[in-house]
Protein backbone atom coordinates (compact mmCIF):
# COMPACT_ATOMS: atom_id res chain seq x y z
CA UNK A 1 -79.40 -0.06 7.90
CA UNK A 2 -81.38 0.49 4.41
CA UNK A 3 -84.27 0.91 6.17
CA UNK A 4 -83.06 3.43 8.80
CA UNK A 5 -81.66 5.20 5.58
CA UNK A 6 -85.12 5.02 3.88
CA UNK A 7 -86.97 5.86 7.09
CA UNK A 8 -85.23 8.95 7.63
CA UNK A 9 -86.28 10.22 4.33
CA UNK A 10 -89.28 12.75 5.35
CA UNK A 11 -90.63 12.47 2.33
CA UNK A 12 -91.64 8.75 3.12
CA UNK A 13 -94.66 8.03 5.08
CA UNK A 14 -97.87 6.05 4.79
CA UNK A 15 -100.06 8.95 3.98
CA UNK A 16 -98.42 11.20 0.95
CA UNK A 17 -98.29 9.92 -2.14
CA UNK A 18 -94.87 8.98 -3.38
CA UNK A 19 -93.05 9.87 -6.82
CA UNK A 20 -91.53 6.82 -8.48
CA UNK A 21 -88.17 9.12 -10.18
CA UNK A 22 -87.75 10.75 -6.68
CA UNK A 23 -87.85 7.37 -4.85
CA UNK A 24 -85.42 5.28 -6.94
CA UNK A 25 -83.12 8.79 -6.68
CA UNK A 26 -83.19 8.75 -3.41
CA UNK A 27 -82.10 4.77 -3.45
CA UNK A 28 -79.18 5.80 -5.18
CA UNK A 29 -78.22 8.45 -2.96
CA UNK A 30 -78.35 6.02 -0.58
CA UNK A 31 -76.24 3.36 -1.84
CA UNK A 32 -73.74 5.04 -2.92
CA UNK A 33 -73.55 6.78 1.06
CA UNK A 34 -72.95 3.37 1.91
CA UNK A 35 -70.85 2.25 -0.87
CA UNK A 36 -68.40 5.26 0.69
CA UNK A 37 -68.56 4.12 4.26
CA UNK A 38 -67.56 0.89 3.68
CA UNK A 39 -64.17 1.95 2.40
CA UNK A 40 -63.73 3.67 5.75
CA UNK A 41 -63.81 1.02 7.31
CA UNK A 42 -60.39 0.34 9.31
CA UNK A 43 -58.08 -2.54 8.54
CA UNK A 44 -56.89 -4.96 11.16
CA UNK A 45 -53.92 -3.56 11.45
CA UNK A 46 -52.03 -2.17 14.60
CA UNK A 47 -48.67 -1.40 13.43
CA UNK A 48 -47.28 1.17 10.23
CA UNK A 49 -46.05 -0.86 7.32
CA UNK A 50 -42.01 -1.11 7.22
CA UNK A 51 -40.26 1.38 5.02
CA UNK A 52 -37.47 0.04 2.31
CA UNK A 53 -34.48 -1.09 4.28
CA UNK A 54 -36.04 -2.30 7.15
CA UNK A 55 -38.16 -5.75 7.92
CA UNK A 56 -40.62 -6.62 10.51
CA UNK A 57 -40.01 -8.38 13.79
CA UNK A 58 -42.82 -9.80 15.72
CA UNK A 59 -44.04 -7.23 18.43
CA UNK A 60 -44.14 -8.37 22.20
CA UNK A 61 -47.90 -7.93 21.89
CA UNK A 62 -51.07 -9.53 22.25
CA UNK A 63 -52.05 -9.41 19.12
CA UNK A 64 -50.71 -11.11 16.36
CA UNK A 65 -51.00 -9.16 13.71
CA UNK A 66 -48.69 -6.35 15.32
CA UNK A 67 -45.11 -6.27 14.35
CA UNK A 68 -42.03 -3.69 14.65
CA UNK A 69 -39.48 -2.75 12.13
CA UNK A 70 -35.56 -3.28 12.73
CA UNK A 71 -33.07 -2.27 10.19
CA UNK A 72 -32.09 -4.45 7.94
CA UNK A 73 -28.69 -6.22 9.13
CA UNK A 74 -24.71 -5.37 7.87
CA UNK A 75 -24.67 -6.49 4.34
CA UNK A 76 -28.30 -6.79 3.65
CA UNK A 77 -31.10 -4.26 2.03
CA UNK A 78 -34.76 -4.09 1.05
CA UNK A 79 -35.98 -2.23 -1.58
CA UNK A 80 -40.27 -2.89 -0.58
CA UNK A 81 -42.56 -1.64 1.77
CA UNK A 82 -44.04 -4.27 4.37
CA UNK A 83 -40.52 -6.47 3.80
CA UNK A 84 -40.56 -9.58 5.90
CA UNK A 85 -36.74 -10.60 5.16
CA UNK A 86 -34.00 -8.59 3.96
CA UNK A 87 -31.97 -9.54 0.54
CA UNK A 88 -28.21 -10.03 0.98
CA UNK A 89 -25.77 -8.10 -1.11
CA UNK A 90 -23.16 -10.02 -3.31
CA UNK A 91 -19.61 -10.44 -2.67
CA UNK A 92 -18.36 -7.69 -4.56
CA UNK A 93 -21.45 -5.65 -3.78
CA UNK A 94 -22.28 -3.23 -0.14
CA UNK A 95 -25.36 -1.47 1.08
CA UNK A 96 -26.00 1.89 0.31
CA UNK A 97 -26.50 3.62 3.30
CA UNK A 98 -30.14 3.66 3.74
CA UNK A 99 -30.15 0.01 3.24
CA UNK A 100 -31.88 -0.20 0.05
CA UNK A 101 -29.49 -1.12 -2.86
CA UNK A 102 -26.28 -2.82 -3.50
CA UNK A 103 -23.92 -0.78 -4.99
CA UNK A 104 -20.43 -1.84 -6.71
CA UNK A 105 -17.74 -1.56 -3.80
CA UNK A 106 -14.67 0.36 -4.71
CA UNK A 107 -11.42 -1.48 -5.88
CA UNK A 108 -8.62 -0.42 -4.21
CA UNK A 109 -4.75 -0.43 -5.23
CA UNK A 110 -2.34 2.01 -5.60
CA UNK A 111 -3.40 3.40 -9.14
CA UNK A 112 -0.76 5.10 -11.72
CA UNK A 113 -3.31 7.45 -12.59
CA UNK A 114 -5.92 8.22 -9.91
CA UNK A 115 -3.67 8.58 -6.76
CA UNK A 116 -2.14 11.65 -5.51
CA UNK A 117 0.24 9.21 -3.43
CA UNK A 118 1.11 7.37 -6.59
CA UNK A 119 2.11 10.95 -8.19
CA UNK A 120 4.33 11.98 -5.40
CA UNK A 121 6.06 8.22 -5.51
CA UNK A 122 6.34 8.63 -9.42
CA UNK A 123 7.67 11.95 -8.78
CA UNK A 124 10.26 11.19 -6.57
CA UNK A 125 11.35 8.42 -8.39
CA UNK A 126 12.22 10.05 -11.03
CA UNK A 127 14.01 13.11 -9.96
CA UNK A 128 16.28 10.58 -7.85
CA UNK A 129 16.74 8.81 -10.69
CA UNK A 130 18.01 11.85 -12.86
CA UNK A 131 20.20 12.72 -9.30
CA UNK A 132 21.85 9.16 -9.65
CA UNK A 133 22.33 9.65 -13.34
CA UNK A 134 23.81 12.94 -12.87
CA UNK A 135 26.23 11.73 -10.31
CA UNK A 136 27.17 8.80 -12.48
CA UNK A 137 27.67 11.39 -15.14
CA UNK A 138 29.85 12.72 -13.10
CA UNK A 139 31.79 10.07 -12.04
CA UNK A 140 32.52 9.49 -15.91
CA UNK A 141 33.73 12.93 -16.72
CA UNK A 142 35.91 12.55 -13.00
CA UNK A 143 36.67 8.95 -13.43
CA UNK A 144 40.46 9.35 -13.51
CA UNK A 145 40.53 11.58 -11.11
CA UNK A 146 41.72 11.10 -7.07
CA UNK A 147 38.27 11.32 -5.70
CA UNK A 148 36.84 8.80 -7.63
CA UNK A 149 39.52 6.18 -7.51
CA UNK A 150 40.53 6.58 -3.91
CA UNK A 151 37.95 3.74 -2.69
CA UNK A 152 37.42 1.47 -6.39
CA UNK A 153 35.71 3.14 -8.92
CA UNK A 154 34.23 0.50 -10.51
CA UNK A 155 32.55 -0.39 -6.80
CA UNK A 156 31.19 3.01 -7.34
CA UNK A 157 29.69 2.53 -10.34
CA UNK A 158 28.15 -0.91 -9.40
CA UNK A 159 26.49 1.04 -6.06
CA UNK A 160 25.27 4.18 -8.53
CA UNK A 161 23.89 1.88 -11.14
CA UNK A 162 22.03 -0.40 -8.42
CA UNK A 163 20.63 2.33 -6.06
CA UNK A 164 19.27 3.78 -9.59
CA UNK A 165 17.89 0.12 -10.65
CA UNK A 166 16.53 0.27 -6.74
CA UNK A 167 14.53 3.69 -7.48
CA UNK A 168 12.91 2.09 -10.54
CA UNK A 169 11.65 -0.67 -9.22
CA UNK A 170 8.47 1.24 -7.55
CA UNK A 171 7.20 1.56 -10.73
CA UNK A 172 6.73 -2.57 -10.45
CA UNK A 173 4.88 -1.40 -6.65
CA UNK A 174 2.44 0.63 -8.35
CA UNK A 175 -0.70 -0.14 -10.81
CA UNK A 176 -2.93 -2.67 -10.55
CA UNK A 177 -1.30 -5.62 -9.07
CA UNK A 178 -0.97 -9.17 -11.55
CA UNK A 179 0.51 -12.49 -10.77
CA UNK A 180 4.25 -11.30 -12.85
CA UNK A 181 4.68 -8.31 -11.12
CA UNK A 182 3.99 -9.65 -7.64
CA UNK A 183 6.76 -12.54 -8.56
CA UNK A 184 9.24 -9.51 -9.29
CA UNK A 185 8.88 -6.93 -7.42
CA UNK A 186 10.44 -8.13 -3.84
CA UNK A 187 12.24 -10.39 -5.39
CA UNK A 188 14.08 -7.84 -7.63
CA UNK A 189 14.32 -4.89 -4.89
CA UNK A 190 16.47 -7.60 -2.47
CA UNK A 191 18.45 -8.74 -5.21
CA UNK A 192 19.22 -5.08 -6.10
CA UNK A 193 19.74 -3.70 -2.83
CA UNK A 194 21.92 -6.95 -1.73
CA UNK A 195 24.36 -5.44 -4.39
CA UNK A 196 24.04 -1.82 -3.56
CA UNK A 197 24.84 -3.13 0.52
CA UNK A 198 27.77 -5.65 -0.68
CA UNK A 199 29.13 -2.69 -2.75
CA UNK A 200 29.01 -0.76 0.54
CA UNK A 201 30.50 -3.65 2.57
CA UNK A 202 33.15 -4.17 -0.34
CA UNK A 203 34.30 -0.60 -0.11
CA UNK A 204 34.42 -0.35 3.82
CA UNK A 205 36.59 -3.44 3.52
CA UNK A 206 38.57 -1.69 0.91
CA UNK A 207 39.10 1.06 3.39
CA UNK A 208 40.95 -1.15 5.88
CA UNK A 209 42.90 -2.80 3.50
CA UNK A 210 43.64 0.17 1.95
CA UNK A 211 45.33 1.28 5.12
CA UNK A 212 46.33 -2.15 6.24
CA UNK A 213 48.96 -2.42 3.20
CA UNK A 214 50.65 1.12 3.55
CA UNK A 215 52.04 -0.50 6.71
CA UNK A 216 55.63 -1.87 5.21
CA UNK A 217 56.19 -5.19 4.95
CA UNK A 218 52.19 -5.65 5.16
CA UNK A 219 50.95 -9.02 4.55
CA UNK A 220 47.97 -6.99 3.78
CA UNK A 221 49.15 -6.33 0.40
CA UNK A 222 48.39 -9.33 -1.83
CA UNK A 223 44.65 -8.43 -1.17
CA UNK A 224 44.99 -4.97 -2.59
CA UNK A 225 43.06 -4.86 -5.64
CA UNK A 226 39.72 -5.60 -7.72
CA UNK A 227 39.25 -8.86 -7.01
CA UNK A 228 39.09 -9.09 -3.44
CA UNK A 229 35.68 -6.28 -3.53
CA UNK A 230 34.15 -7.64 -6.36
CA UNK A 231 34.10 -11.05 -4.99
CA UNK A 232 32.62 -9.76 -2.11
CA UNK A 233 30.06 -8.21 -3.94
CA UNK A 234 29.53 -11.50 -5.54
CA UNK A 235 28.86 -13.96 -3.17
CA UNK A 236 26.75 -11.52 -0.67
CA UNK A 237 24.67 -11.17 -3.49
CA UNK A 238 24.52 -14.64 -4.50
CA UNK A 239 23.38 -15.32 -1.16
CA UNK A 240 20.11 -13.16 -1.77
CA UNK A 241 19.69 -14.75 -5.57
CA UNK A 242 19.78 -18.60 -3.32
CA UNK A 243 16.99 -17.13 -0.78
CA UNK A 244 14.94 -15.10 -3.94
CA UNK A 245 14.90 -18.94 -5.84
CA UNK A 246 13.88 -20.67 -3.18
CA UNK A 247 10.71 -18.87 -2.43
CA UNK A 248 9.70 -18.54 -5.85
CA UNK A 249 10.13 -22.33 -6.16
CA UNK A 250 8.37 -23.24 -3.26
CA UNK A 251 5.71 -20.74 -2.52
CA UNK A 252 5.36 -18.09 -4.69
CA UNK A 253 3.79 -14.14 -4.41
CA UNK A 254 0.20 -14.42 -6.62
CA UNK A 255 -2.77 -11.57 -6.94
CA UNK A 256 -5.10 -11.91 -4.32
CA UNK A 257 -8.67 -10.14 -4.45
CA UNK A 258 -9.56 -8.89 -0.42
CA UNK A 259 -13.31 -8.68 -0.39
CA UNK A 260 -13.58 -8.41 3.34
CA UNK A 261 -11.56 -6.87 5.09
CA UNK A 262 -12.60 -3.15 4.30
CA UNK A 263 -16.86 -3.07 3.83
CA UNK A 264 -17.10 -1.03 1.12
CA UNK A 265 -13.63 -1.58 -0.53
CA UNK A 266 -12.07 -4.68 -2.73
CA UNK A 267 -8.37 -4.75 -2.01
CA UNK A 268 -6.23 -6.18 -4.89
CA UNK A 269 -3.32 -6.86 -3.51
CA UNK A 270 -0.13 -9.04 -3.42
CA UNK A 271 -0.32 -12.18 -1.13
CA UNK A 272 3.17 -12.77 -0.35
CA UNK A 273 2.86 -16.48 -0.57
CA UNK A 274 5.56 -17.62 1.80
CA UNK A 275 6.15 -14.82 4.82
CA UNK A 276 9.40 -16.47 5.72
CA UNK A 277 10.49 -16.31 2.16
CA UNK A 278 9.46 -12.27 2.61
CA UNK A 279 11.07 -11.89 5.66
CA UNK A 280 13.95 -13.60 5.03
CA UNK A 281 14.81 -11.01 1.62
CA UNK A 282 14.04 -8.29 4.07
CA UNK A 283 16.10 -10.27 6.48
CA UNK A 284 19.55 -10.78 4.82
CA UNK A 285 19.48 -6.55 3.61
CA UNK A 286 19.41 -5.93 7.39
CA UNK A 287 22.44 -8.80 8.23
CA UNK A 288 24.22 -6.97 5.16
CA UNK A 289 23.56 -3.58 6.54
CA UNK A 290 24.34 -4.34 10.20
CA UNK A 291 27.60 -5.80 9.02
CA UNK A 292 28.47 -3.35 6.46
CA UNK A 293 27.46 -0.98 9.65
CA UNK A 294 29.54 -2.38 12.18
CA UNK A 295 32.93 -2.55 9.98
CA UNK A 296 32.93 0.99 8.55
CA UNK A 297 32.07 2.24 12.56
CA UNK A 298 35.57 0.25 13.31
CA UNK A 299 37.06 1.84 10.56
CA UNK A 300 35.54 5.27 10.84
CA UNK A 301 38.62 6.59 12.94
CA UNK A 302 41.44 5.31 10.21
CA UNK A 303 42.89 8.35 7.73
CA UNK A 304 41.01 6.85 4.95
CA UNK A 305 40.76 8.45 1.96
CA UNK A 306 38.37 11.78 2.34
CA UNK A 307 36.70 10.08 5.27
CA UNK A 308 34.17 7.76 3.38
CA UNK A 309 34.22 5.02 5.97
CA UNK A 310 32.51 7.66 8.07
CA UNK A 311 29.77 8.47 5.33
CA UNK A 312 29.12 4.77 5.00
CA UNK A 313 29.16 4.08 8.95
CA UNK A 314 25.94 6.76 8.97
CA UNK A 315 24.40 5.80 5.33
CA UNK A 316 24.33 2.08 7.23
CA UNK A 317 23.01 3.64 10.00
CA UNK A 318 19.90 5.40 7.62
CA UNK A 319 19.19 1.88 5.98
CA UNK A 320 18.88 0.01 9.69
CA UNK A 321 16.71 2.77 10.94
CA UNK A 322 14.53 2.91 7.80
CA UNK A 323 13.90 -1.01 7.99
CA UNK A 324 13.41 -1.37 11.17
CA UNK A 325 10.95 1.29 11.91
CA UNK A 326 9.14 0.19 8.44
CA UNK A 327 8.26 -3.36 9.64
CA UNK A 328 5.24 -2.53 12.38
CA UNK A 329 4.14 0.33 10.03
CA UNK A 330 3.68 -1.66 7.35
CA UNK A 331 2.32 -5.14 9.43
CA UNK A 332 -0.36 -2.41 10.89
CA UNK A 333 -1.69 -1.15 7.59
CA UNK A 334 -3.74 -2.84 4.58
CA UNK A 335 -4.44 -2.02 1.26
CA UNK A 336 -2.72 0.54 -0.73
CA UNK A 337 -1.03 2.13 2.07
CA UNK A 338 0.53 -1.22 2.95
CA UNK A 339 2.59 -0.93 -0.76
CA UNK A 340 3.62 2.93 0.07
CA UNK A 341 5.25 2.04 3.39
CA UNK A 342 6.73 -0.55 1.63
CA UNK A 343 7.83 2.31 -1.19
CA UNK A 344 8.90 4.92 1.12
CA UNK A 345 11.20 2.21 2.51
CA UNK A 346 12.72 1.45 -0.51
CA UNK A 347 13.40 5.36 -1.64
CA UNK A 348 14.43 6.79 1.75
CA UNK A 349 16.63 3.91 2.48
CA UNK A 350 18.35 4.10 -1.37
CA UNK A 351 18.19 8.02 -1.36
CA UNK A 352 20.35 7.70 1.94
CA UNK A 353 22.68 5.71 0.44
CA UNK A 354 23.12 7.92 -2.44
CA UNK A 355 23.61 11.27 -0.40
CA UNK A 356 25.76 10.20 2.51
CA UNK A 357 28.34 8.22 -0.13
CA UNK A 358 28.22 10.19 -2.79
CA UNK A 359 27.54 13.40 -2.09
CA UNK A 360 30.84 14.15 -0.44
CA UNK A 361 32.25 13.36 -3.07
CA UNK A 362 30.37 15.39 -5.76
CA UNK A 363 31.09 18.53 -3.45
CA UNK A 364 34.70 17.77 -3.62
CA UNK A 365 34.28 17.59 -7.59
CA UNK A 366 32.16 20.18 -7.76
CA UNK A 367 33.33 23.20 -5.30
CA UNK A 368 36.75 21.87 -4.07
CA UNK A 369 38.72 21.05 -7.04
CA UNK A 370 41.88 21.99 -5.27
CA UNK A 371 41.06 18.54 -2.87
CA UNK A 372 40.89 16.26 -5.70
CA UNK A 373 44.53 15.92 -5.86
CA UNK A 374 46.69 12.98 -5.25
CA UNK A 375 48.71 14.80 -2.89
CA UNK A 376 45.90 15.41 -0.73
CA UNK A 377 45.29 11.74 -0.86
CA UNK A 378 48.66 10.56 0.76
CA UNK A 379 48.29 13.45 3.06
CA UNK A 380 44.71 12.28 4.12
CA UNK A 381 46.33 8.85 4.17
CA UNK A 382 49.69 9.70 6.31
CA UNK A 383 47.76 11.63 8.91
């Protein structure tokens, strides 16, 4: 090749005399033409090298040396050119979506600050806990009055001051969950609510009696009273404080971090520990409300006292219908939205409690003075 070079300089033949400088120039020249085309020269190579967040497969080809390039699979990146295996991403780590870093996955929970479902929850909460405080407010100023001692006032104020212990404890649903608060948050909503739906059952019962023992000559009489409701309230509540210890003795609610259920999301989250010690708080509410439910519809049609066995019959009827819808809702949802259901439970089914008992009665108090009388009472009563 240096010689076809050299012979196809003109200048060059056996004849002319030849100038040492122009000859070694013309070497140069020549070297360094060849010097270039050897660069050019192509590389084995049959196939483009694999961009970041893919890796080479081996080609169905004759040749070895060609290849094809397949993303890189779920959970897995590469961040080089030419990459024969793909890295996988941590635990707590997911992809980027061009498959070339890990990035931090999101932690999920229903946040005090940084969730607009949290701020509607909060929200509610507390204007229905300024509602129940108002009403109990009432009730003080009223306490002596016909109204409020037709059906035991102190039952009232046991149901007012529960349902409004009830609202506050979604503030023990929300933040970032920890091992106390999952150990008292179900725990205290079924102990709370068993008193607010024993209050409810004590007063329907109170009803009957109360018209039971007008009768003369009732035997009904002796049961008249205070005692007879508040041990009610008692030992239905008792029973939920027996099923509450139990669980937490035996298998307790702890944190649990969900890595992978959700790609790119860590759930924190309660694990319920036992599910029949879950389902069986859930579990005695509803035998309390379908009781409570089932008396006050028997006793709806008696002259009680400004109808309240009717009010309870449908507030009964609001709690069963909240609960029972609320259970596939919340088995077919994870995460944060999991806790709301669980939250909008506990508020709609309290809130309904608190407007079908009580409202009635704070319109009476309120824009019917001339029915809080104890003459309407025995009328009400005699009809």
């Amino acid at each position: 090749m240096v010689a076809d070079y050299m012979g196809s300089y003109s200048g060059l033949d056996s004849d002319a005399p030849v100038d040492p400088m122009e000859y070694w120039f013309k070497c140069l020249e020549i070297w360094s033409e060849l010097a270039q085309y050897a660069l050019e020269i192509p590389r084995s190579q049959c196939s483009d090298d694999c961009l970041p967040g893919n890796r080479k497969v081996p080609a169905p080809s004759i040749y070895r040396c060609c290849y094809d390039c397949v993303p890189c699979s779920e959970g897995e990146i590469s961040n080089v050119t030419g990459s024969e295996n793909c890295m996988k991403c941590l635990d707590h780590e997911w992809p980027n979506e061009n498959k070339t870093q890990c990035n931090v996955k999101l932690v999920e929970y229903l946040s005090f600050t940084n969730d607009k479902l949290s701020l509607f929850f909060i929200t509610s909460t507390l204007f229905l806990c300024v509602l129940t405080s108002a009403i109990i407010a009432f009730f003080i100023v009223y306490e002596n009055s016909p109204v409020v001692r037709a059906n035991n006032k102190n039952l009232s104020f046991v149901l007012l001051v529960s349902i409004m212990l009830s609202f506050l404890c979604v503030f023990l649903f929300l933040g970032r969950p920890v091992n106390i608060t999952c150990l008292l948050r179900q725990t205290t909503f079924g102990i709370l609510f068993a008193i607010a739906v024993s209050s409810v059952l004590a007063k329907t019962i109170t009803v009957l009696l109360a018209f039971k023992a007008t009768k003369p000559g009732s035997a009904w009489m002796k049961w008249v009273g205070t005692k007879l409701p508040n041990l009610i309230v008692f030992i239905c509540s008792s029973g939920q404080v027996v099923i509450s210890i139990v669980w937490l003795t035996t298998s307790p609610p702890f944190q649990e971090v969900d890595m992978y259920s959700f790609h790119t999301t860590i759930i924190v989250q309660c694990n319920e520990g036992s599910v029949i010690g879950f389902y069986s708080i859930l579990g005695y509410i509803g035998i309390l409300a379908a009781v409570s439910f089932m008396v006050a519809f028997f006793v709806r049609t008696l002259p009680d006292s400004f109808n309240e066995a009717k009010y309870i019959t449908f507030s009964m009827l609001v709690v069963c219908s909240v609960w029972i819808s609320m259970i596939p809702v919340y088995l077919s949802t994870k995460g944060k939205y999991m806790v709301a259901v669980e939250i909008f439970a506990i508020l709609t089914s309290s809130a309904g409690l608190l407007v079908c008992i009580f409202f009635p009665k704070c319109y009476i108090l309120l824009f019917h003075p001339e029915l809080n009388t104890k003459k309407h009472l025995l009328d009400s009563r005699n009809k």
